[in-house]
Protein backbone atom coordinates (compact mmCIF):
# COMPACT_ATOMS: atom_id res chain seq x y z
CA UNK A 1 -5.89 -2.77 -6.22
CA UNK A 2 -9.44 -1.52 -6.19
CA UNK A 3 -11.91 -0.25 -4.79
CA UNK A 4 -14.19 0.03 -1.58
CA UNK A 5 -15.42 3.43 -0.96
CA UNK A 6 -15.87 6.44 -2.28
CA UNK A 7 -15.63 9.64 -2.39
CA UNK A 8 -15.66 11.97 -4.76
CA UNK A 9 -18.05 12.68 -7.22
CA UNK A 10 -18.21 13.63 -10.87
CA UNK A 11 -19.78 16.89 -11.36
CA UNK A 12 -23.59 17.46 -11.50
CA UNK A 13 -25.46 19.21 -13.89
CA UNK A 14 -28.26 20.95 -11.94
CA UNK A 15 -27.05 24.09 -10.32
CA UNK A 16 -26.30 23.04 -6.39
CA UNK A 17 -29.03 23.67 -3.82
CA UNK A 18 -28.00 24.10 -0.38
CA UNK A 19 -28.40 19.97 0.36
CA UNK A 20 -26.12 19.53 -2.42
CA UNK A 21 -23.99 21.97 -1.49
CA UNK A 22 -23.51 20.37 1.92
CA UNK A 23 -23.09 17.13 0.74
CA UNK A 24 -20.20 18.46 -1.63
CA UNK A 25 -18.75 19.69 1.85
CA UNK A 26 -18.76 16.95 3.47
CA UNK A 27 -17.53 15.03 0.48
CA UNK A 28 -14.37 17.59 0.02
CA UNK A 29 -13.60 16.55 3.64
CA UNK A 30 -13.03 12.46 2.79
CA UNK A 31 -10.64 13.64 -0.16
CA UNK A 32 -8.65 15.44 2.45
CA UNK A 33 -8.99 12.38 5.37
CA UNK A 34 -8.65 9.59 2.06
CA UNK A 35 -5.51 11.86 1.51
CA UNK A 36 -4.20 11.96 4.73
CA UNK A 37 -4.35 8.45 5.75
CA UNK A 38 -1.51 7.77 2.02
CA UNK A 39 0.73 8.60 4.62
CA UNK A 40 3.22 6.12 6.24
CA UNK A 41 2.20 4.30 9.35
CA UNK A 42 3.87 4.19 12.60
CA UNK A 43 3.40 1.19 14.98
CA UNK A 44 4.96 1.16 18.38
CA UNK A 45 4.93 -2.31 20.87
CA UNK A 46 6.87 -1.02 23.94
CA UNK A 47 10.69 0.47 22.87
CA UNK A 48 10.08 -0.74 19.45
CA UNK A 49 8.80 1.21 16.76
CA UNK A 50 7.90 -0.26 13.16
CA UNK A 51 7.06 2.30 10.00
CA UNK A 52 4.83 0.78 6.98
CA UNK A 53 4.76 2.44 3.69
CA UNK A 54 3.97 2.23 0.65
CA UNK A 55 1.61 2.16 -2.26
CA UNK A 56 0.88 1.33 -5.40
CA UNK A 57 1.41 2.95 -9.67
CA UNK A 58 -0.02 4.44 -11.21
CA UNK A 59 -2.68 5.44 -9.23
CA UNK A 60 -5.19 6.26 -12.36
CA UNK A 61 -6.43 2.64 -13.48
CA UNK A 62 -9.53 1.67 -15.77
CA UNK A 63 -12.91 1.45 -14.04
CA UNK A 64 -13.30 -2.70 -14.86
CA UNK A 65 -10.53 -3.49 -17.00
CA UNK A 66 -7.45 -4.77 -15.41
CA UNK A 67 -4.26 -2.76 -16.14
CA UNK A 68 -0.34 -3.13 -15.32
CA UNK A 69 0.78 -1.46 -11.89
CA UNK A 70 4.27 -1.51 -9.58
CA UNK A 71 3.20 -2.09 -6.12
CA UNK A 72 5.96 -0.91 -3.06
CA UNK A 73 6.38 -1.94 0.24
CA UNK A 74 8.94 -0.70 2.97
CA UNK A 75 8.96 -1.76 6.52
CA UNK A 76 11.55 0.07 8.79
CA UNK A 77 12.48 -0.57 12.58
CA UNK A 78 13.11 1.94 15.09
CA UNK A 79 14.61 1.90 18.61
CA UNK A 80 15.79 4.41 21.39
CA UNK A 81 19.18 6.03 21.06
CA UNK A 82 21.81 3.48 22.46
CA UNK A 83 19.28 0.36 21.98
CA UNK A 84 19.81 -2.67 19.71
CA UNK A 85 16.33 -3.83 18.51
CA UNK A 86 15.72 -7.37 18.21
CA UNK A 87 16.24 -9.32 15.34
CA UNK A 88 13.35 -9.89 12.57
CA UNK A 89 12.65 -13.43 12.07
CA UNK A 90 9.54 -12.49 9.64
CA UNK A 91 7.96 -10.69 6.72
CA UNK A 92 4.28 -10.76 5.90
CA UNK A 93 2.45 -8.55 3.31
CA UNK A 94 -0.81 -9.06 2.45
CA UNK A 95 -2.16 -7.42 -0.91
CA UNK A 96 -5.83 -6.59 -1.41
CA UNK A 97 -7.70 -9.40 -3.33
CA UNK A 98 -8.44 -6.83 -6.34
CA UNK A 99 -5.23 -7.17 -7.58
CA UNK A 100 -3.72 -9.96 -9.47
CA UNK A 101 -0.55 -11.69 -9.73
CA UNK A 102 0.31 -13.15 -13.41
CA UNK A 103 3.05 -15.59 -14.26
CA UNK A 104 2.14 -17.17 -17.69
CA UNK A 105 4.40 -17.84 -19.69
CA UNK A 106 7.18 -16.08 -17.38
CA UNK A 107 10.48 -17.81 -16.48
CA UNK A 108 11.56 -19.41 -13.28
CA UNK A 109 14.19 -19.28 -11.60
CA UNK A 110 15.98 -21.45 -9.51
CA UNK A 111 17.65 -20.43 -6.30
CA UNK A 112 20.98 -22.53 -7.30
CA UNK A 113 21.39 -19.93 -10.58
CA UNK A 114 21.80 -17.09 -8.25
CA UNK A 115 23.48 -18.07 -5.24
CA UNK A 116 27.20 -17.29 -4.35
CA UNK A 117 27.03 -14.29 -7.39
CA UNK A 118 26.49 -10.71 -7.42
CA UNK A 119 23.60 -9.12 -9.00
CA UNK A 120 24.89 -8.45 -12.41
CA UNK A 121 26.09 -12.23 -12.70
CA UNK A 122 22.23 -12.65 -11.15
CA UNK A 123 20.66 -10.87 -14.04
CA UNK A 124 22.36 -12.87 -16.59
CA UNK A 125 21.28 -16.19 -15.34
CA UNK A 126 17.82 -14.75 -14.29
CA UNK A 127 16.97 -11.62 -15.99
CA UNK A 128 14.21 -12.92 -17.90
CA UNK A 129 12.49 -13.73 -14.41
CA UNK A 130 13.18 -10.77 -12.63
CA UNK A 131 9.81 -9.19 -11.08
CA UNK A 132 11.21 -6.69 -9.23
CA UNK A 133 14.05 -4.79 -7.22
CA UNK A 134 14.78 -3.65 -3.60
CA UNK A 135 17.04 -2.76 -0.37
CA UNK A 136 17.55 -3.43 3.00
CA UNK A 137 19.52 -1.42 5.19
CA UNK A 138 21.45 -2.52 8.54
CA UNK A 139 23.85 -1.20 11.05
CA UNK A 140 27.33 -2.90 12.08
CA UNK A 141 29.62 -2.01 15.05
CA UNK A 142 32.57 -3.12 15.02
CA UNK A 143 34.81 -3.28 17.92
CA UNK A 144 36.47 0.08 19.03
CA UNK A 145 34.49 1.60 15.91
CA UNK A 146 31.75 4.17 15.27
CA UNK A 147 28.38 2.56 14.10
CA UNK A 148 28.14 1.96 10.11
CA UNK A 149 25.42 2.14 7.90
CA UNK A 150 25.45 -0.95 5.65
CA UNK A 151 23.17 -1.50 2.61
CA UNK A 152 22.25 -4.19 0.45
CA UNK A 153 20.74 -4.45 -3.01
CA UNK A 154 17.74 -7.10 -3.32
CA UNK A 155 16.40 -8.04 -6.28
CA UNK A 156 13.71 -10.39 -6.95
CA UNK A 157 12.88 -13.21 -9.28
CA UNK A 158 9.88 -15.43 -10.09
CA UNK A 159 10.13 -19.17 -8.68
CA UNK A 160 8.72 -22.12 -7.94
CA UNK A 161 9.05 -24.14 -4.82
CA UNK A 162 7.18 -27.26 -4.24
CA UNK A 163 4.69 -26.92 -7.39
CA UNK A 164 3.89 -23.27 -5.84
CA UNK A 165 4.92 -20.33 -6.81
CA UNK A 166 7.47 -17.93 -4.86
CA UNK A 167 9.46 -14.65 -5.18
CA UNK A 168 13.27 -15.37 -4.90
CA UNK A 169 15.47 -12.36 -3.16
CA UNK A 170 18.85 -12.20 -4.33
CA UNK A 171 20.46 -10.01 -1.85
CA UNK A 172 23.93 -8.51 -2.52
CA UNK A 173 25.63 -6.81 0.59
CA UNK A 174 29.48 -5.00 -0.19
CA UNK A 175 30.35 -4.56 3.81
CA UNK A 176 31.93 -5.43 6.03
CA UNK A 177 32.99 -8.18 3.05
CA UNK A 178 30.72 -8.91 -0.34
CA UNK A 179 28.24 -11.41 0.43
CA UNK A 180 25.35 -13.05 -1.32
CA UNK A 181 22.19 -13.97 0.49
CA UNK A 182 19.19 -15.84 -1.17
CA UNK A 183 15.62 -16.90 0.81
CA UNK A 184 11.91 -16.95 -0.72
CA UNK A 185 8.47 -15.40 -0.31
CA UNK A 186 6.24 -17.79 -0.67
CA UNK A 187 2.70 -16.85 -2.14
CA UNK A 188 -0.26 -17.94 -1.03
CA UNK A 189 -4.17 -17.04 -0.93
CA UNK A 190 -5.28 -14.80 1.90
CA UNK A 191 -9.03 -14.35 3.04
CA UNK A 192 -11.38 -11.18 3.14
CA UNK A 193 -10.22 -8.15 1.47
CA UNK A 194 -6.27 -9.76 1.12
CA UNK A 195 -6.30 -12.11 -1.72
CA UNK A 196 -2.31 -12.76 -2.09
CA UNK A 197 -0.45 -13.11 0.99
CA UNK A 198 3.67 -13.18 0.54
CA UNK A 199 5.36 -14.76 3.17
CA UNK A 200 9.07 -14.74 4.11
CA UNK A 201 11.26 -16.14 6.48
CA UNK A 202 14.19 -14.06 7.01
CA UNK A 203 17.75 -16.07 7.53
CA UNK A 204 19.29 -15.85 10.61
CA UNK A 205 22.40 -14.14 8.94
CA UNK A 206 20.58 -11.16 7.61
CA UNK A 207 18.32 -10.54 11.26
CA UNK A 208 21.27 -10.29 12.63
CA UNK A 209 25.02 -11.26 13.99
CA UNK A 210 27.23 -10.23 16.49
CA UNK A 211 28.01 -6.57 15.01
CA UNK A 212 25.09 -5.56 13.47
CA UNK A 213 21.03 -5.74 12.86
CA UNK A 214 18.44 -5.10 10.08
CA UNK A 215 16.93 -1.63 9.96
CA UNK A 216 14.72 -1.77 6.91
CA UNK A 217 13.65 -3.55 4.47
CA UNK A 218 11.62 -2.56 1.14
CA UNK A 219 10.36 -3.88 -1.72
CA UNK A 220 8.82 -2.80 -5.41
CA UNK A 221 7.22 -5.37 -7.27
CA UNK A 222 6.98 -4.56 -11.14
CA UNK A 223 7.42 -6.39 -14.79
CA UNK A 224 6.25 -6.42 -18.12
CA UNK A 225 6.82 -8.74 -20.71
CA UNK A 226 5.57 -10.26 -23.83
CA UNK A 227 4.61 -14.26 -24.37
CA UNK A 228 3.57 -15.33 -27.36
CA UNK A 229 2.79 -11.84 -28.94
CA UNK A 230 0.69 -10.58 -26.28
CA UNK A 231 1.86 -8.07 -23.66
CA UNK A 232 1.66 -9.19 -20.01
CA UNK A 233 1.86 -7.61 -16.59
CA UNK A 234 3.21 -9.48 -12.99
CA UNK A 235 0.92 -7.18 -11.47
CA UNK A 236 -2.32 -5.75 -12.98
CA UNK A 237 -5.48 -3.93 -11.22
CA UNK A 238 -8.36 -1.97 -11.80
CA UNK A 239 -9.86 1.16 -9.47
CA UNK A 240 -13.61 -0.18 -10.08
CA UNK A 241 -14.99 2.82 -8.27
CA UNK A 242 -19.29 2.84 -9.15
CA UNK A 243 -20.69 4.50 -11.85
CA UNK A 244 -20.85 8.46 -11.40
CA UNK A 245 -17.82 8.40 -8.80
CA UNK A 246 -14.02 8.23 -10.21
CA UNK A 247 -12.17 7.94 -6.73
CA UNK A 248 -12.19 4.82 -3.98
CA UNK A 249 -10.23 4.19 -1.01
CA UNK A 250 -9.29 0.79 -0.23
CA UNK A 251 -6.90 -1.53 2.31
CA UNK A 252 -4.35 -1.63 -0.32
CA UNK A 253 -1.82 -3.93 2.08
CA UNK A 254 -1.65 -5.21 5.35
CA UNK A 255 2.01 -5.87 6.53
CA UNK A 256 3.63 -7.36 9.43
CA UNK A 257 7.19 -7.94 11.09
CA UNK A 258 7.44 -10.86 13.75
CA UNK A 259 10.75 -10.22 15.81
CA UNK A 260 12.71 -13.31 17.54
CA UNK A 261 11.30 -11.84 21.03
CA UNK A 262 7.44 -12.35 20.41
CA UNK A 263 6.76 -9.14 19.22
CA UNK A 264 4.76 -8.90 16.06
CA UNK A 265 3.88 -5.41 14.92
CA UNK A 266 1.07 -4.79 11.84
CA UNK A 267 -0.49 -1.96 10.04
CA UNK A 268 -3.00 -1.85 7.68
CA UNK A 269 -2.24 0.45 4.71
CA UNK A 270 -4.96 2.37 3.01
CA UNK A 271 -4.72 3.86 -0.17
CA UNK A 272 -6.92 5.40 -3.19
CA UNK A 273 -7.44 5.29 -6.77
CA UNK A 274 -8.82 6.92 -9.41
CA UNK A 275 -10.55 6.46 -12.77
CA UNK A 276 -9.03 6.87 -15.94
């Protein structure tokens, strides 16, 4: 998305004084910090413990014009050794207003096309509205049975619920049994520096059941296509750093996970661009 400060600056002309050679210090030292802070973020509320991540690409954009980007998000949930954390009930990412989501001319799909198949069967219905792909990962005991690793493949459509538009997850799990799972993010406009908030609920048979619970979940939202001869992108941004500086920093997301016990943990996730 775009934008806010910056910090580093396009070479001068005039041979450096010792102000200017300062300055160029100081300015080397908010590349590092802007660089340091692209890491993942670790929230902890009590025995839980929530990492954010994520970013977006490619990280060279034009100054003003808008161009095509992938954006990723991944949420995972930690908890002591021997302790079952609680159950997710919700997912909330909020993307920085620069960016924009398009949809014109881009096909919907309905959530009756892709329920009760895999994802292959999912891509043939739906493959023309497909925005974007993901994973979640879980853990099952069963009874007199070591602890098992189970993942899931998510992919995501465009859709439309209620005259407004959503993302559709088709989620495709192959243990214990195959099983198809299909909820919505619904999209909506945020306030401040978040312009497009996506909002899911998550169902009750994917938090959790009696042998097993979510451990992460993550998300990369990306598509190009072509409607009526001119190329389009789902997601599209610009890095409009001022004149005579070609790097910003800028809240690129702000997520959240709400858990069925109260607990809500949220990170704010900065990032930078640069000028191409």
């Amino acid at each position: 998305m775009v934008l806010d400060r910056t910090v580093k600056p396009r070479p001068q002309r005039r041979r450096p004084g010792r102000r200017a050679l300062l300055l160029g210090t100081a300015l080397a030292l908010l590349v590092a910090i802007a660089a340091s802070v692209a890491s993942a973020e670790l929230i902890e509320h009590g025995n839980l413990f929530v990492r954010f991540d994520g970013g977006i690409a490619p990280r060279a954009l034009p100054r003003r014009a808008l161009a095509p980007i992938s954006v990723r998000v991944e949420g995972t949930i930690r908890v002591p050794a021997g302790e079952r954390p609680p159950a997710l009930q919700r997912l909330k990412i909020a993307l920085n207003r620069a960016g924009k989501i398009d949809t014109h001319g881009l096909p919907i799909c309905r959530p009756g096309q892709i329920d009760s198949v895999d994802p292959s069967q999912a891509l043939a219905a739906c493959g023309r509205a497909l925005v974007g792909s993901g994973g979640i990962v879980g853990e099952t005991t069963l009874p007199n049975q070591r602890s098992t690793t189970v993942r899931g493949e998510v992919l995501f459509f465009n859709g439309v619920e209620g005259g407004s538009r959503t993302i559709l997850a088709h989620v495709f799990e192959t243990e214990p049994t195959p099983s198809t799972h299909v909820f919505a993010f619904t999209i909506h406009r945020g306030r401040g520096a978040y312009g497009t908030v996506l909002t899911a609920e998550i169902p009750a048979v994917l938090r959790h059941n009696e042998s097993g619970r979510l451990r992460s979940i993550f998300l990369q939202l990306e598509r190009r296509y072509t409607y009526r001869g001119r190329k389009r992108s789902y997601l599209s941004a610009a890095c409009s750093a001022p004149q005579g500086f070609d790097l910003a920093t800028f809240p690129f997301a702000r997520a959240s996970m709400t858990f069925e016990d109260g607990r809500m943990l949220s990170s704010t996730l900065v990032r930078s661009c640069r000028v191409r």
